[in-house]
C-alpha atoms as a PDB file:
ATOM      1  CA  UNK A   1      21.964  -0.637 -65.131  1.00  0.00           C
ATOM      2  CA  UNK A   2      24.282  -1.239 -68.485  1.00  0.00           C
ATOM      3  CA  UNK A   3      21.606  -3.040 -71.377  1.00  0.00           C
ATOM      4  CA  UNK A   4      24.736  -5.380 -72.115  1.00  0.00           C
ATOM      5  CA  UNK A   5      25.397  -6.283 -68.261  1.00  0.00           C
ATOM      6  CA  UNK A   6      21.415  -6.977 -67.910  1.00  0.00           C
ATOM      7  CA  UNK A   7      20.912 -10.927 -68.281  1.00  0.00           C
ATOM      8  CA  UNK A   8      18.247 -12.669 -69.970  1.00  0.00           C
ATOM      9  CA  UNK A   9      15.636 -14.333 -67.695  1.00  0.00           C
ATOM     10  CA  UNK A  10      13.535 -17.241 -69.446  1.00  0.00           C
ATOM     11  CA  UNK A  11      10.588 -17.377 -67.699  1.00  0.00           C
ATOM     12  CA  UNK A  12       8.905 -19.968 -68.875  1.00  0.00           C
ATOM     13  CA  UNK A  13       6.156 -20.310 -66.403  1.00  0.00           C
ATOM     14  CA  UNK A  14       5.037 -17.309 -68.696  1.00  0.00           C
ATOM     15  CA  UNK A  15       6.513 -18.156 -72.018  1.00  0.00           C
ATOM     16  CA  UNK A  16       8.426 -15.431 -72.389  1.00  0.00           C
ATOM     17  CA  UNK A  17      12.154 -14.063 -71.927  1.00  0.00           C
ATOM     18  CA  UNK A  18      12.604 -11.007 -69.812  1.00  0.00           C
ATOM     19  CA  UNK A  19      15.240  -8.274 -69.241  1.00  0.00           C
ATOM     20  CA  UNK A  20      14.980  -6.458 -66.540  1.00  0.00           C
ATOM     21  CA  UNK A  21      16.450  -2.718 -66.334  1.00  0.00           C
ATOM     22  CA  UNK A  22      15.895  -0.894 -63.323  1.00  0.00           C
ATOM     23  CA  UNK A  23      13.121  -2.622 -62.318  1.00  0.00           C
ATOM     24  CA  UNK A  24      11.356  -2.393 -65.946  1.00  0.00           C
ATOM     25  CA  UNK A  25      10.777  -5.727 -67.515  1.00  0.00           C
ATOM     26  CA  UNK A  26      10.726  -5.600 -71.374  1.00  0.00           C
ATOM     27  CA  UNK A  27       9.809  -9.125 -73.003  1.00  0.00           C
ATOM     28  CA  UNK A  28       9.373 -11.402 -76.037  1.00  0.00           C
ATOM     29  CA  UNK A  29       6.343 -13.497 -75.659  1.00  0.00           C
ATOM     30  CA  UNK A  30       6.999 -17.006 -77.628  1.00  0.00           C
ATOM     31  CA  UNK A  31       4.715 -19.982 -77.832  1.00  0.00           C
ATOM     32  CA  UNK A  32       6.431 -23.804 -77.658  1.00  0.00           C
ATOM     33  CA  UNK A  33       5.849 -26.179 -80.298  1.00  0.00           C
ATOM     34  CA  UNK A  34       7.594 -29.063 -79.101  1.00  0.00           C
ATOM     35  CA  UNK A  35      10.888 -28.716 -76.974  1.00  0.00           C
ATOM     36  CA  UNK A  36      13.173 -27.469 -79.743  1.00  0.00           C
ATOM     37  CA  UNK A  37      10.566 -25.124 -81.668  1.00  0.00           C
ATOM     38  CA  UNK A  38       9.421 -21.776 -80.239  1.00  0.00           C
ATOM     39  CA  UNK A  39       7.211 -19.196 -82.500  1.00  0.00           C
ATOM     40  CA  UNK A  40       8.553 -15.612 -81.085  1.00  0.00           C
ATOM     41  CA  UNK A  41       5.308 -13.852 -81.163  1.00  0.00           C
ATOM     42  CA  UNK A  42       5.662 -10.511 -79.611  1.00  0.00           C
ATOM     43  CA  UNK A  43       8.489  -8.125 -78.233  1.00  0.00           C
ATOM     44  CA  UNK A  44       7.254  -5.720 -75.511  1.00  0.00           C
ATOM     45  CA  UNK A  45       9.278  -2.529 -74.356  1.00  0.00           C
ATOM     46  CA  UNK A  46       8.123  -0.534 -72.064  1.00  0.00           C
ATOM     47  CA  UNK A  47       7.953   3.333 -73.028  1.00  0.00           C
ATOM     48  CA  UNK A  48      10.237   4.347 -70.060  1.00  0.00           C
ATOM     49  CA  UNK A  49      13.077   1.928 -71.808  1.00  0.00           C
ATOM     50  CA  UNK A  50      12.324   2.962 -76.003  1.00  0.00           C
ATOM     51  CA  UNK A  51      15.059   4.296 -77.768  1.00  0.00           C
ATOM     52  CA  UNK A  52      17.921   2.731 -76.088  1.00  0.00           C
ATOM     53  CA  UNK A  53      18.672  -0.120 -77.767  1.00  0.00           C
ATOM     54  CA  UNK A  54      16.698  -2.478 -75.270  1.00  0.00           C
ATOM     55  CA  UNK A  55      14.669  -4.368 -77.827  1.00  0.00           C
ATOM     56  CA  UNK A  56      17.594  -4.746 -79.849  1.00  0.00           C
ATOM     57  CA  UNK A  57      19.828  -6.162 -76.863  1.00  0.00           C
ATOM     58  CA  UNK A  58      17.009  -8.886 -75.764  1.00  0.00           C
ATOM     59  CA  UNK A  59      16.625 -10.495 -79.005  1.00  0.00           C
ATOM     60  CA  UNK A  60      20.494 -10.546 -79.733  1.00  0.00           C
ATOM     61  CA  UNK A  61      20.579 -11.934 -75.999  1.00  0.00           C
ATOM     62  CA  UNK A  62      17.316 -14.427 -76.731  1.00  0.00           C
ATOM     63  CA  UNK A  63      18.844 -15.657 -80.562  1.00  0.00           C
ATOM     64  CA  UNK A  64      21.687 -16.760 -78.199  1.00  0.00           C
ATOM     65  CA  UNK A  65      20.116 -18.412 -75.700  1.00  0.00           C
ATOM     66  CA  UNK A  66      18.211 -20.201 -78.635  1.00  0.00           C
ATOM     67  CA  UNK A  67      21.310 -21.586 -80.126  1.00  0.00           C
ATOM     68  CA  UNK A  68      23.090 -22.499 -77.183  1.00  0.00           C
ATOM     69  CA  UNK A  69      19.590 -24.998 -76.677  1.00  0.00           C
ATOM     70  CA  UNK A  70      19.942 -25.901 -80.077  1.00  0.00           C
ATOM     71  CA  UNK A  71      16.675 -24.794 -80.570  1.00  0.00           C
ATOM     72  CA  UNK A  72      14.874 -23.468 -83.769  1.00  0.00           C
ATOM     73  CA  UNK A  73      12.296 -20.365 -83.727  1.00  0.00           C
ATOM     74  CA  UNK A  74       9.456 -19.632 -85.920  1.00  0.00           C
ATOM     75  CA  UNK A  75      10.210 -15.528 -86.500  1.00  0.00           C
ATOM     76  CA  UNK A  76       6.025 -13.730 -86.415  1.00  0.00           C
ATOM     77  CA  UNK A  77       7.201 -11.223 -84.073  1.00  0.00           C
ATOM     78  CA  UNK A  78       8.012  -8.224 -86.915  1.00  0.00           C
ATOM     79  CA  UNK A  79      10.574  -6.925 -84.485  1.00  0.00           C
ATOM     80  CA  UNK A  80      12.277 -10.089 -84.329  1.00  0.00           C
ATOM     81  CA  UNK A  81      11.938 -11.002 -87.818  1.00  0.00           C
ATOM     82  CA  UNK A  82      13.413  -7.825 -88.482  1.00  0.00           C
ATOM     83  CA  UNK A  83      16.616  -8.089 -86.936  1.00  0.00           C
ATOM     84  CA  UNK A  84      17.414 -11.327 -88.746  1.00  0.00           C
ATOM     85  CA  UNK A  85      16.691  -9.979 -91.989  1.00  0.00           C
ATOM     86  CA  UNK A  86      19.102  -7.058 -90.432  1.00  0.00           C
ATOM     87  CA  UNK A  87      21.880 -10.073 -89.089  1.00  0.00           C
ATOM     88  CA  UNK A  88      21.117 -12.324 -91.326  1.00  0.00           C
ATOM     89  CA  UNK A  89      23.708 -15.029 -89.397  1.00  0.00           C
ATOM     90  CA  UNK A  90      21.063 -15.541 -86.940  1.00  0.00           C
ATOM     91  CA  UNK A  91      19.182 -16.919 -89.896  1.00  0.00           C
ATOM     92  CA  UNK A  92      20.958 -20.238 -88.633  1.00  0.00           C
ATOM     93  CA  UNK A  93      18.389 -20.800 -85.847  1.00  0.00           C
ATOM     94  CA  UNK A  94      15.367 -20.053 -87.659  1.00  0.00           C
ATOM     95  CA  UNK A  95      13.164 -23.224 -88.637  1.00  0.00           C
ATOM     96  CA  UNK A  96      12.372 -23.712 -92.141  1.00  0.00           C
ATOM     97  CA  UNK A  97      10.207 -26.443 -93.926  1.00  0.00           C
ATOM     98  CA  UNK A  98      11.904 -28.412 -96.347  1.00  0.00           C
ATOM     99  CA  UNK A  99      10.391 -29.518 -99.656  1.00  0.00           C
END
């Protein structure tokens, strides 16, 4: 199955958004803070799936699905937190304190 073509499942029985590639799940785990805060705390690809750009297609696919909720995330996930220091447009959606 095309990484692009695979949709983004939010299972949030679990707490966690899933993409699932030829019967491989990969995931971010998150943790709510109220209904428009999330912490992303961990990305999980399996080793059958590493090195094609899986990782890298969920959280593009999950920053979306954030900001179509209007939601705000909470970046401890160093994958994650990566990517928008990589994109730094997505920087929109991440929650900051103000002072």
């Amino acid at each position: 199955m095309n990484i692009q073509e695979a949709a983004l499942i939010h299972n949030e029985a679990k707490h966690r958004f899933e993409l699932h590639i030829d019967g491989v799940v990969s995931f971010i785990e998150y943790k709510p803070v109220n209904e428009s805060l999330i912490i992303i705390e961990h990305t999980e690809v399996p080793s059958e799936l590493e090195g094609q750009g899986v990782g890298k297609a969920m959280v593009e696919k999950m920053l979306k699905y954030v900001e179509s909720k209007n939601w705000k995330i909470i970046p401890l996930c160093p994958f994650t937190s990566s990517y928008i220091q990589r994109h730094i447009d997505w920087d929109k959606v991440v929650y900051r304190v103000m002072r």
